[in-house]
C-alpha atoms as a PDB file:
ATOM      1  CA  UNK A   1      -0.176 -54.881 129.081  1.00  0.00           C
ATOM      2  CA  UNK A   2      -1.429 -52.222 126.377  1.00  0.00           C
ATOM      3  CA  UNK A   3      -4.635 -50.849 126.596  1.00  0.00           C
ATOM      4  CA  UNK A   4      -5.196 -52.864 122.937  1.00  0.00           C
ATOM      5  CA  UNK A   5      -4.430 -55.838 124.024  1.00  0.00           C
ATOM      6  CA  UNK A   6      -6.910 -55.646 127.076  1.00  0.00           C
ATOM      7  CA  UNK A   7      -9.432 -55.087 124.237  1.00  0.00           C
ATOM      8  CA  UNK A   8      -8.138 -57.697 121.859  1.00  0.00           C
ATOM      9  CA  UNK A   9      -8.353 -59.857 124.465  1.00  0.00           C
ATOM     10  CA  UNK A  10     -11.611 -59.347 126.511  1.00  0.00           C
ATOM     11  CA  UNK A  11     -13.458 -58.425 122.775  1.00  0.00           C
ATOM     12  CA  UNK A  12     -16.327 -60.817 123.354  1.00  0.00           C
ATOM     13  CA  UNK A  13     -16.955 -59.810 126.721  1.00  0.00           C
ATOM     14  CA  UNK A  14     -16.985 -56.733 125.709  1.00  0.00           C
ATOM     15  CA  UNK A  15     -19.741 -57.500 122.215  1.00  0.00           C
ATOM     16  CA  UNK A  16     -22.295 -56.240 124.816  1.00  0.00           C
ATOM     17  CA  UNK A  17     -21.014 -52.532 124.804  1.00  0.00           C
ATOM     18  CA  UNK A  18     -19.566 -52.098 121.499  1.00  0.00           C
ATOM     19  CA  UNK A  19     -22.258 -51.540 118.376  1.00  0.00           C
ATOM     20  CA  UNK A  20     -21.465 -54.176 115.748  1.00  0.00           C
ATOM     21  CA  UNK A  21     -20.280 -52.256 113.154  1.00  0.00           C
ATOM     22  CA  UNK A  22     -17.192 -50.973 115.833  1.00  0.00           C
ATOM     23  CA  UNK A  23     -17.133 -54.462 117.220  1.00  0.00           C
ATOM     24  CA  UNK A  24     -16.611 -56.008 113.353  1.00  0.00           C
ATOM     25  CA  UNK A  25     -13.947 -53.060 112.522  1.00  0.00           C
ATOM     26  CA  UNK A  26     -11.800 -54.402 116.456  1.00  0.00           C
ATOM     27  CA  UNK A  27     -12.367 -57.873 115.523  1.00  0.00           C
ATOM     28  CA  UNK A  28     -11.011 -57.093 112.014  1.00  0.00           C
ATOM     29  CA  UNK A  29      -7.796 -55.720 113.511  1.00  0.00           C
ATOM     30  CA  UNK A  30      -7.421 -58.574 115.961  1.00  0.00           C
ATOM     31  CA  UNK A  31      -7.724 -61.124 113.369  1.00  0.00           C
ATOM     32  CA  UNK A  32      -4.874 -59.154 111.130  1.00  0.00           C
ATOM     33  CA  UNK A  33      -2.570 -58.873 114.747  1.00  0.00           C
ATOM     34  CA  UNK A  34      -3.121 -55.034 114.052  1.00  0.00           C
ATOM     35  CA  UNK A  35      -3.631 -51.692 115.991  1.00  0.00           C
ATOM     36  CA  UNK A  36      -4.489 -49.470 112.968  1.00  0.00           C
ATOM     37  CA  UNK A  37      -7.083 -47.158 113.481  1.00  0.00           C
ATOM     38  CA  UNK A  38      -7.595 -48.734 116.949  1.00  0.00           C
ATOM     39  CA  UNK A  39      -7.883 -45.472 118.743  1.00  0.00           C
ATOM     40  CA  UNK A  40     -10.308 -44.022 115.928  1.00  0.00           C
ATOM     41  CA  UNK A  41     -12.513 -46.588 116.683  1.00  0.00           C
ATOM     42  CA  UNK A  42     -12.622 -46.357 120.115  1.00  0.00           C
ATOM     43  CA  UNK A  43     -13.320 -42.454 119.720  1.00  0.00           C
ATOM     44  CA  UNK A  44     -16.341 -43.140 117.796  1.00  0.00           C
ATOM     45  CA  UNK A  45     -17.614 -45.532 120.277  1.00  0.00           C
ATOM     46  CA  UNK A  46     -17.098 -43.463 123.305  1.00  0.00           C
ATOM     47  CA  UNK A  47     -18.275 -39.979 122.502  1.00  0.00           C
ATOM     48  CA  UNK A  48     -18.269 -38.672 126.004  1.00  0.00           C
ATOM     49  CA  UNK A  49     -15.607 -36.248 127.383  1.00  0.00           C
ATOM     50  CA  UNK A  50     -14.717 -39.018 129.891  1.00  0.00           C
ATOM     51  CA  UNK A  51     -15.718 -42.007 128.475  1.00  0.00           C
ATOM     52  CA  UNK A  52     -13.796 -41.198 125.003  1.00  0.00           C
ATOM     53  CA  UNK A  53     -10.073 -41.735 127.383  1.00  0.00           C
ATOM     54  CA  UNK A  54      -9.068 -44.677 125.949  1.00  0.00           C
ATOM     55  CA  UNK A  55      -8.005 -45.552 130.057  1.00  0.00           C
ATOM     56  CA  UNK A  56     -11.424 -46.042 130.455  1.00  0.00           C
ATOM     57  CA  UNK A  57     -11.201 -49.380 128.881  1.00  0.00           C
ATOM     58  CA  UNK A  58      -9.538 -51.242 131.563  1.00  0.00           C
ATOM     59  CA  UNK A  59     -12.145 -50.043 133.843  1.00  0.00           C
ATOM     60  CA  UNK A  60     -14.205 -51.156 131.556  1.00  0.00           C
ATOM     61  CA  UNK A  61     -12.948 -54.578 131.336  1.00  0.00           C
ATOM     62  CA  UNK A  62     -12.389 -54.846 135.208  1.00  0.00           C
ATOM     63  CA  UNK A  63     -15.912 -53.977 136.079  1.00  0.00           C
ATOM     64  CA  UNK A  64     -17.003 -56.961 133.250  1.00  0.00           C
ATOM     65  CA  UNK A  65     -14.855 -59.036 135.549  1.00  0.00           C
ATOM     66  CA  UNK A  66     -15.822 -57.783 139.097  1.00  0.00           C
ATOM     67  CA  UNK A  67     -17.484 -60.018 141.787  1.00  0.00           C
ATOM     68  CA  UNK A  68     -21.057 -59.428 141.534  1.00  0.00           C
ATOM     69  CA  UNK A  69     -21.200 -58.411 145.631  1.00  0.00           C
ATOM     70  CA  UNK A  70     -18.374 -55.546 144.918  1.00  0.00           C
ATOM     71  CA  UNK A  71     -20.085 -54.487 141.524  1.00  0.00           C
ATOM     72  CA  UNK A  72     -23.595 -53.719 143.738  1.00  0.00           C
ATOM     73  CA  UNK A  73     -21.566 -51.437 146.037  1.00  0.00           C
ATOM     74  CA  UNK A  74     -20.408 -49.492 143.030  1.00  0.00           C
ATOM     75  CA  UNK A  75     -23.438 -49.278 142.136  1.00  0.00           C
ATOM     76  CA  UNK A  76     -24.533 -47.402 145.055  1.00  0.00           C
ATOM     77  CA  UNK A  77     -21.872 -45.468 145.124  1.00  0.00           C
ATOM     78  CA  UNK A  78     -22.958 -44.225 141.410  1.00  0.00           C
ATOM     79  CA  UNK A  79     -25.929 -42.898 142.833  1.00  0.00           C
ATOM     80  CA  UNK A  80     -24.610 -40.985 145.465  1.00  0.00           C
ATOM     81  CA  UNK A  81     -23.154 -37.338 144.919  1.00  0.00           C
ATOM     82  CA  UNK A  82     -19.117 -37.502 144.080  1.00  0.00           C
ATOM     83  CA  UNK A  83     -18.451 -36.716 147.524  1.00  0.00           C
ATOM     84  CA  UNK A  84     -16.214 -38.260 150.174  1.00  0.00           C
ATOM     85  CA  UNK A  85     -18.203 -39.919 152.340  1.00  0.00           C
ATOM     86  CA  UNK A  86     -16.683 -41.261 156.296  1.00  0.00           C
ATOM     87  CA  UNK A  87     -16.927 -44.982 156.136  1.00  0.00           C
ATOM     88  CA  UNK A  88     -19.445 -45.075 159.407  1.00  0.00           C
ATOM     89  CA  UNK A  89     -21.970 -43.312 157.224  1.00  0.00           C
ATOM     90  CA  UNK A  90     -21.848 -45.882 154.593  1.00  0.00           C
ATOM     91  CA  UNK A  91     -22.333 -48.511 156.523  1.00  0.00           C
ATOM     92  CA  UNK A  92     -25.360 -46.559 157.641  1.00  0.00           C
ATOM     93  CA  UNK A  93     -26.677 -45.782 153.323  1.00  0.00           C
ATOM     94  CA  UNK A  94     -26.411 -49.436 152.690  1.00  0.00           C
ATOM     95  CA  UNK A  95     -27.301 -50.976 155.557  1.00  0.00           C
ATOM     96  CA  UNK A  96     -24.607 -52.758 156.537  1.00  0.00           C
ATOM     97  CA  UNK A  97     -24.308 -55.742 158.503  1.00  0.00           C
ATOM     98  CA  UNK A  98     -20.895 -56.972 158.365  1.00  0.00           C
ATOM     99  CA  UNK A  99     -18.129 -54.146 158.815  1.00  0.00           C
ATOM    100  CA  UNK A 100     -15.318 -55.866 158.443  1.00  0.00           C
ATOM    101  CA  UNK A 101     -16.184 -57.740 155.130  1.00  0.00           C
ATOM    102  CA  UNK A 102     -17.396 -54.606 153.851  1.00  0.00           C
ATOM    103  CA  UNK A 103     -14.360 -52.473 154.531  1.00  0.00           C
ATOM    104  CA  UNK A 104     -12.026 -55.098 153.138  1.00  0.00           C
ATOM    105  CA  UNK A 105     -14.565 -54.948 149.922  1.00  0.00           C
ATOM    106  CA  UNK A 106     -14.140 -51.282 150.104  1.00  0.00           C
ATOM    107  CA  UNK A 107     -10.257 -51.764 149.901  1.00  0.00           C
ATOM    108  CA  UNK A 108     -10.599 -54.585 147.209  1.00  0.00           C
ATOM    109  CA  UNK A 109     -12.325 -51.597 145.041  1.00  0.00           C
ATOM    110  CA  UNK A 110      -9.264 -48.784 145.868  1.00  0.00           C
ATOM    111  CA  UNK A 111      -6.968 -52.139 144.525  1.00  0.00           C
ATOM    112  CA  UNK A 112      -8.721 -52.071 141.574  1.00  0.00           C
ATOM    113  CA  UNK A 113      -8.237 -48.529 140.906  1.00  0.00           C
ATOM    114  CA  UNK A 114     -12.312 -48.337 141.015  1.00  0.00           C
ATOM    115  CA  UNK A 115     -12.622 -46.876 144.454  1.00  0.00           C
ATOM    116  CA  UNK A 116     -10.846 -43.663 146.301  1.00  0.00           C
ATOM    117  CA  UNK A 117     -10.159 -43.411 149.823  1.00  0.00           C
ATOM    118  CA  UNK A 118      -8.531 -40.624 152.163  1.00  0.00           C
ATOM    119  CA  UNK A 119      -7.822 -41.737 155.531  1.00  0.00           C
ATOM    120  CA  UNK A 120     -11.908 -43.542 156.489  1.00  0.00           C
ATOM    121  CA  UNK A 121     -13.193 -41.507 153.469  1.00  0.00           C
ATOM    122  CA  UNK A 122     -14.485 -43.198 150.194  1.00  0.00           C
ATOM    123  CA  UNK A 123     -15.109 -41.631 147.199  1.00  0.00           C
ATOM    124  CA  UNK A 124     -16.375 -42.924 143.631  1.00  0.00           C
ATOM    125  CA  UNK A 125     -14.227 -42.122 140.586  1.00  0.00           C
ATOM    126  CA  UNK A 126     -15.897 -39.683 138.468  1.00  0.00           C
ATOM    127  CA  UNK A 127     -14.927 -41.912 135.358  1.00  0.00           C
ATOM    128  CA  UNK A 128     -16.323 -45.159 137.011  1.00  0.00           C
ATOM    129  CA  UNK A 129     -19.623 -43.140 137.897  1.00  0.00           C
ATOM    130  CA  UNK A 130     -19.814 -42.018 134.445  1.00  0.00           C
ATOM    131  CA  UNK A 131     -19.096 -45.684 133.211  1.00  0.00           C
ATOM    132  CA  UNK A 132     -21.852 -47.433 135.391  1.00  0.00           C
ATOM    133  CA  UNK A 133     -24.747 -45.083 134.695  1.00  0.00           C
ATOM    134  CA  UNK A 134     -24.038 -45.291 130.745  1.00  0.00           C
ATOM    135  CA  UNK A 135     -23.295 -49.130 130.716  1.00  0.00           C
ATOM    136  CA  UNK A 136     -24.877 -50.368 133.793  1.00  0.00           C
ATOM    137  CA  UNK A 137     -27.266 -47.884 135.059  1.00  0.00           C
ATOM    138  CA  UNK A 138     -28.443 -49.338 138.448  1.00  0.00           C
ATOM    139  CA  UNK A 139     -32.620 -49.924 138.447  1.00  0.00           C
ATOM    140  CA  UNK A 140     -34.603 -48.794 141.360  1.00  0.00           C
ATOM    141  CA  UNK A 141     -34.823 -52.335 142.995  1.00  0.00           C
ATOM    142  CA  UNK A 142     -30.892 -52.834 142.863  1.00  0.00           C
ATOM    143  CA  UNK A 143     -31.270 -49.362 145.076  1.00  0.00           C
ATOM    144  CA  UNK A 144     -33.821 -49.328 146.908  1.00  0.00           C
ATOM    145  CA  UNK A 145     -33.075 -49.490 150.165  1.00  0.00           C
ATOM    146  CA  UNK A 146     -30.270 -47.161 150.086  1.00  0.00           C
ATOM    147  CA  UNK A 147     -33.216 -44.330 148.687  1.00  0.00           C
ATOM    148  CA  UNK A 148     -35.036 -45.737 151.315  1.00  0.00           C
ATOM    149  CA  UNK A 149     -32.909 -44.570 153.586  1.00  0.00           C
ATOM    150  CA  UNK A 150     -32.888 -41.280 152.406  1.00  0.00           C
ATOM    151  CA  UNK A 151     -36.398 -40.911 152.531  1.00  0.00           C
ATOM    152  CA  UNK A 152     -36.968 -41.812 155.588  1.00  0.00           C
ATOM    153  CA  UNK A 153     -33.681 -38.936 157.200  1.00  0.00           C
ATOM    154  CA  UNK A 154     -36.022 -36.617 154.627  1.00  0.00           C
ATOM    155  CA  UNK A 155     -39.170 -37.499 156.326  1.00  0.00           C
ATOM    156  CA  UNK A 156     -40.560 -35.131 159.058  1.00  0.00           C
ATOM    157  CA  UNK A 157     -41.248 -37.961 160.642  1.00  0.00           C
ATOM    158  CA  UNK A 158     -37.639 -38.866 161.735  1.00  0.00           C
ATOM    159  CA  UNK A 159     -38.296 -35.231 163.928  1.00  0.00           C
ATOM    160  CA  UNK A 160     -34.471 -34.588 163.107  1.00  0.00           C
ATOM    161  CA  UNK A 161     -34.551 -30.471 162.620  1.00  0.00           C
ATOM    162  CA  UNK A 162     -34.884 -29.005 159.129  1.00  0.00           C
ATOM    163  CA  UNK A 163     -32.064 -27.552 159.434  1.00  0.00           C
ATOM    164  CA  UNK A 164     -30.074 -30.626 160.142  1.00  0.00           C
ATOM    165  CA  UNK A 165     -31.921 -32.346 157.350  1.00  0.00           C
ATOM    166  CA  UNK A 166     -30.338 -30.516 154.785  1.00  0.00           C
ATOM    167  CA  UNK A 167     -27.346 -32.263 154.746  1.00  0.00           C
ATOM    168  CA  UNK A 168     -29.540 -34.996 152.902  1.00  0.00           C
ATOM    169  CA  UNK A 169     -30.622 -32.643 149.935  1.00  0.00           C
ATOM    170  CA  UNK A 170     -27.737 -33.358 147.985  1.00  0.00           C
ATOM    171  CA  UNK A 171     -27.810 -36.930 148.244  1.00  0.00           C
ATOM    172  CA  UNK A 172     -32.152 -36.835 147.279  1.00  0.00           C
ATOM    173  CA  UNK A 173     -31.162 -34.394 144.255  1.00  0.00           C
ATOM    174  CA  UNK A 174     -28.372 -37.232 143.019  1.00  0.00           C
ATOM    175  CA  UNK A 175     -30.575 -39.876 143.260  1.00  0.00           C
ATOM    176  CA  UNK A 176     -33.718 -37.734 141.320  1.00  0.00           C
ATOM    177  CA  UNK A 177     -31.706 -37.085 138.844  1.00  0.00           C
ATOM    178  CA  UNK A 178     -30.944 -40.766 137.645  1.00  0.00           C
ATOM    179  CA  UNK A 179     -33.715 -42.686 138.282  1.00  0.00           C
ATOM    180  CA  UNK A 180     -36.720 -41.661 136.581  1.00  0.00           C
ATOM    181  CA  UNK A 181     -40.124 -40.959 138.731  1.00  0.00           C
ATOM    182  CA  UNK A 182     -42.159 -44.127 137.875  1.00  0.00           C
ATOM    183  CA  UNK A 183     -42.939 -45.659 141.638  1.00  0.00           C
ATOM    184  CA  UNK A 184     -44.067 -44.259 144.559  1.00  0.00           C
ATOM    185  CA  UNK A 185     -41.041 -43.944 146.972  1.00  0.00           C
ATOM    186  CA  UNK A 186     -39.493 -42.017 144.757  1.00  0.00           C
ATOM    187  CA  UNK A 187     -42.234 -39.404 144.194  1.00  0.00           C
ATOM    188  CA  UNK A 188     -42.394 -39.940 148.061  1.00  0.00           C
ATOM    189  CA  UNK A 189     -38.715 -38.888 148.183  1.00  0.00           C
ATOM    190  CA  UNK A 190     -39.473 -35.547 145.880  1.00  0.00           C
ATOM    191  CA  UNK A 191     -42.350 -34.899 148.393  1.00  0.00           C
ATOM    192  CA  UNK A 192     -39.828 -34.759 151.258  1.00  0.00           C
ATOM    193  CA  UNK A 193     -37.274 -32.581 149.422  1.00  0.00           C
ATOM    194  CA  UNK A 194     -39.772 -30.365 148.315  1.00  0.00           C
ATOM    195  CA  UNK A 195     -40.920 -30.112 152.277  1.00  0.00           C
ATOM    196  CA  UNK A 196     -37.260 -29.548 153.193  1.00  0.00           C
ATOM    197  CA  UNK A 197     -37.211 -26.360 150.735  1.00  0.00           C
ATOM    198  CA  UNK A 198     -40.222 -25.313 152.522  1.00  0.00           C
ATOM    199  CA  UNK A 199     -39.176 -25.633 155.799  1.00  0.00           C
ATOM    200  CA  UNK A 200     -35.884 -23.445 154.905  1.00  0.00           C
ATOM    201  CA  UNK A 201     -37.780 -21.219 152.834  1.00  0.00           C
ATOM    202  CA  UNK A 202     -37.009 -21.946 149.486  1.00  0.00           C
ATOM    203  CA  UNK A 203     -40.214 -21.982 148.333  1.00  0.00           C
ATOM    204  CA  UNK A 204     -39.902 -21.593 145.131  1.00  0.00           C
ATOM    205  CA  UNK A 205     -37.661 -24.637 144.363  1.00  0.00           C
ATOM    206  CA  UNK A 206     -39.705 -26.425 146.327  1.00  0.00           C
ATOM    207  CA  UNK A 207     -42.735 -25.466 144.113  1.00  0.00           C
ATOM    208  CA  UNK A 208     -40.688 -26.376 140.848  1.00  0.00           C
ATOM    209  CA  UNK A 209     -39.825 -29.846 142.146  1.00  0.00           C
ATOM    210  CA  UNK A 210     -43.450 -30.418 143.804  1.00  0.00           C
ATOM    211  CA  UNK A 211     -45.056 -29.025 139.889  1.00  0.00           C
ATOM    212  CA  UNK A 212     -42.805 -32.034 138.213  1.00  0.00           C
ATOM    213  CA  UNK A 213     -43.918 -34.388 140.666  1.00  0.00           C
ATOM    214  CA  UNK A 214     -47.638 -34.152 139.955  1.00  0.00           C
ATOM    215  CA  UNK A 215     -47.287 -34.143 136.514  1.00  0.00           C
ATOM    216  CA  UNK A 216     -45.603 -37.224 136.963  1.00  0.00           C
ATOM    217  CA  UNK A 217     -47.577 -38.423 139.924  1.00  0.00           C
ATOM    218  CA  UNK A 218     -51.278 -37.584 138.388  1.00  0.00           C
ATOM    219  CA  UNK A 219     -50.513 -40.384 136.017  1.00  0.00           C
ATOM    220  CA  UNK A 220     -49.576 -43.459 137.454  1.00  0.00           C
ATOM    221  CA  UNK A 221     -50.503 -42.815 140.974  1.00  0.00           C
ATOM    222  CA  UNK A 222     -54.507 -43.389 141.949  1.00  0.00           C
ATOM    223  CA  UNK A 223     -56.396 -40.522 142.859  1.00  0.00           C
ATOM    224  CA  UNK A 224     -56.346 -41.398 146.031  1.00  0.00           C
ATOM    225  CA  UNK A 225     -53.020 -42.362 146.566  1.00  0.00           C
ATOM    226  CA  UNK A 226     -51.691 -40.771 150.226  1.00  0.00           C
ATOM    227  CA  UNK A 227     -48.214 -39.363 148.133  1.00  0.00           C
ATOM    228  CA  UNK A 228     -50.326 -37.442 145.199  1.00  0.00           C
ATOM    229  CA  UNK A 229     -52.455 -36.112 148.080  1.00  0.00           C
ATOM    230  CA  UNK A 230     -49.442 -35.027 149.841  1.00  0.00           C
ATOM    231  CA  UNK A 231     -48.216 -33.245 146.893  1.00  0.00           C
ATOM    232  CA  UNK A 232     -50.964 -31.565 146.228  1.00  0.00           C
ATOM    233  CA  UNK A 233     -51.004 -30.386 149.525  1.00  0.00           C
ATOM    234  CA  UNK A 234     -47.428 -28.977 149.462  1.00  0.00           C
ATOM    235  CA  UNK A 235     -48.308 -26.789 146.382  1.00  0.00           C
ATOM    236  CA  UNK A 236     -51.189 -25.506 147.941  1.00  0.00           C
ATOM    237  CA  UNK A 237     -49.062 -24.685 151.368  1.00  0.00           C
ATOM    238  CA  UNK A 238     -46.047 -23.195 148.792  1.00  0.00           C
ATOM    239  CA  UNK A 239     -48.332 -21.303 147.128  1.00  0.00           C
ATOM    240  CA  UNK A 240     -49.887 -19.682 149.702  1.00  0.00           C
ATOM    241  CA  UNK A 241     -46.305 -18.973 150.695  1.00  0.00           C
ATOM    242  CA  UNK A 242     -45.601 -17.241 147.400  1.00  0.00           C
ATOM    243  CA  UNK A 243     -49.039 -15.359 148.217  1.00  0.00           C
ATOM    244  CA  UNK A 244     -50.764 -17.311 144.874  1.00  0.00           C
ATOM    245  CA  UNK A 245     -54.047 -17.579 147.184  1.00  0.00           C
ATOM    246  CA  UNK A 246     -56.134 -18.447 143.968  1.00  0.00           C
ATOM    247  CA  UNK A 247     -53.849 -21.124 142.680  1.00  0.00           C
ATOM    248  CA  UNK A 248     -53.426 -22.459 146.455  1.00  0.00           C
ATOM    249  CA  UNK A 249     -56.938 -22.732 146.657  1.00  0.00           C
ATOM    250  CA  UNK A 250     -57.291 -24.754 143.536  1.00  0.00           C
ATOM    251  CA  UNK A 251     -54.615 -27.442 144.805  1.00  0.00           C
ATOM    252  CA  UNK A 252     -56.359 -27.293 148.219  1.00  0.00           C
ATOM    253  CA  UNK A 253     -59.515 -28.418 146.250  1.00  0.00           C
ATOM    254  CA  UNK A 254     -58.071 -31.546 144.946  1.00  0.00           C
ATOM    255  CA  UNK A 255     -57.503 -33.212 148.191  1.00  0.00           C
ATOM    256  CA  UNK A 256     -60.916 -33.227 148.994  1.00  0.00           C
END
C-alpha cells in the first residue's frame, strides 16, 4: 500500500500529530481522492532531517497502532544511547521478569521494522528514536526504574571500580540529555556522573555538570536535601582538584 494511502487512511488517528491547518489541507485531498501536493505537505509538517522522509509515516502509523506493553519497551529503548545492546543486559535495564515473553516482544518489534537485532544484539532505529522523543517523549515515571538502575551501577555504593563504571557514562549522559532535571533521582544521577569524572580525573567535566546541577538543584531541592549537599560537596572536592582553594572553600561552607 502507498505511503498516501496509509495516511488517507489512518488521518484521524493521526489529528493528534498533524497541526490543523496541514490536517485540513490532507483531509482536503482525501475528500477529492487526490495526492496533489501530498508530499509538500508532509515536508512542512516534518521539518526534521529524519522525520521529513516521508517513510517515516508508516512508523508513524504503526507505533499509533502498537500494543501498549511493546510501545513502553520502545520507549526505553529511546532513552538509551543508539547502541547495540546483548539481550542479557536488557533484561538487566528493565528489569525483567519474564525472558521469554520479552524476547518474543523484542522480535515482534524487529517484525515491525521498529526494532534491530544482530545475532542477541538489539538496537533502536535512529528514525524511531527520533519519532518517540518528538511525538511521544517518555516522562520520568514511564522510566524510572530503568534510570534507577543506572544510578544505582553509578553509585559508589555498588563498590564496582571506577574504572569499570564507566561503561555506564554513556548511558547517564543519554538519559540527562532528555529528561529535564526537575526530581531528585535525576540530580542524584548527575551527582554520580559527576563523581565518576572525578574518580577518572576529568575534573573539569565533572565540575561543568556538578555547576548545572546546583543551579538546578538550589531551586527545587530544600536546603537540606542530602543530594544538594552532595553536590555541593563535589564542587568543593573538584575544585580543590583544579587548585580553586578559595572557591572550594566557599562550596565547603554551604554544607554546614
Amino acid at each position: 500500500m502507498q505511503i498516501e494511502n496509509y495516511v488517507f487512511d489512518n488521518l484521524d488517528k493521526l489529528k493528534s500529530i498533524f497541526n490543523q491547518k496541514a490536517y485540513d489541507k490532507l483531509n482536503d485531498l482525501k475528500n477529492k481522492n487526490s495526492f496533489d501536493g501530498f508530499v509538500n505537505i508532509l515536508e512542512l509538517i516534518l521539518t526534521d532531517d529524519t522525520l521529513e522522509k516521508i517513510k517515516d509515516i508508516k512508523s508513524l502509523i504503526e507505533l499509533q497502532n502498537l500494543d501498549e506493553n511493546l510501545f513502553k519497551v520502545l520507549k526505553w529503548f529511546a532513552i538509551l544511547p543508539l547502541i547495540e545492546i546483548e539481550f542479557n543486559d536488557l533484561v538487566d535495564y528493565f528489569d525483567i521478569k519474564g525472558k521469554r515473553l520479552f524476547k518474543q516482544n523484542l522480535h515482534s518489534l524487529i517484525d515491525k521494522n521498529l526494532l534491530i537485532t544482530n545475532g542477541n544484539r538489539y538496537k533502536l532505529y535512529e528514525n524511531i528514536k527520533k519519532i518517540i522523543l518528538n511525538f511521544f517523549k517518555p516522562n520520568y515515571e514511564e522510566c524510572k526504574n530503568l534510570i534507577s538502575y543506572f544510578n544505582t551501577k553509578l553509585s559508589k555504593s555498588e563498590n564496582i571500580n571506577p574504572i569499570n563504571r564507566t561503561e555506564y557514562i554513556k548511558f547517564a549522559i543519554n538519559i540527562l540529555s532528555i529528561f529535564k532535571l526537575d526530581n531528585e533521582k535525576l540530580i542524584e544521577l548527575l551527582n554520580n556522573l559527576s563523581i565518576i569524572y572525578r574518580e577518572i580525573r576529568e575534573y573539569e567535566n565533572g565540575l561543568t555538570l556538578q555547576e548545572k546541577t546546583v543551579e538546578v538543584a538550589e531551586k527545587i531541592l530544600d536546603k537540606e536535601n542530602i543530594h544538594l549537599i552532595n553536590s555541593y560537596m563535589i564542587i568543593s572536592s573538584l575544585k580543590t582538584l583544579l587548585g580553586n582553594l578559595d572557591e572550594a572553600l566557599k562550596y565547603q561552607k554551604k554544607t554546614r
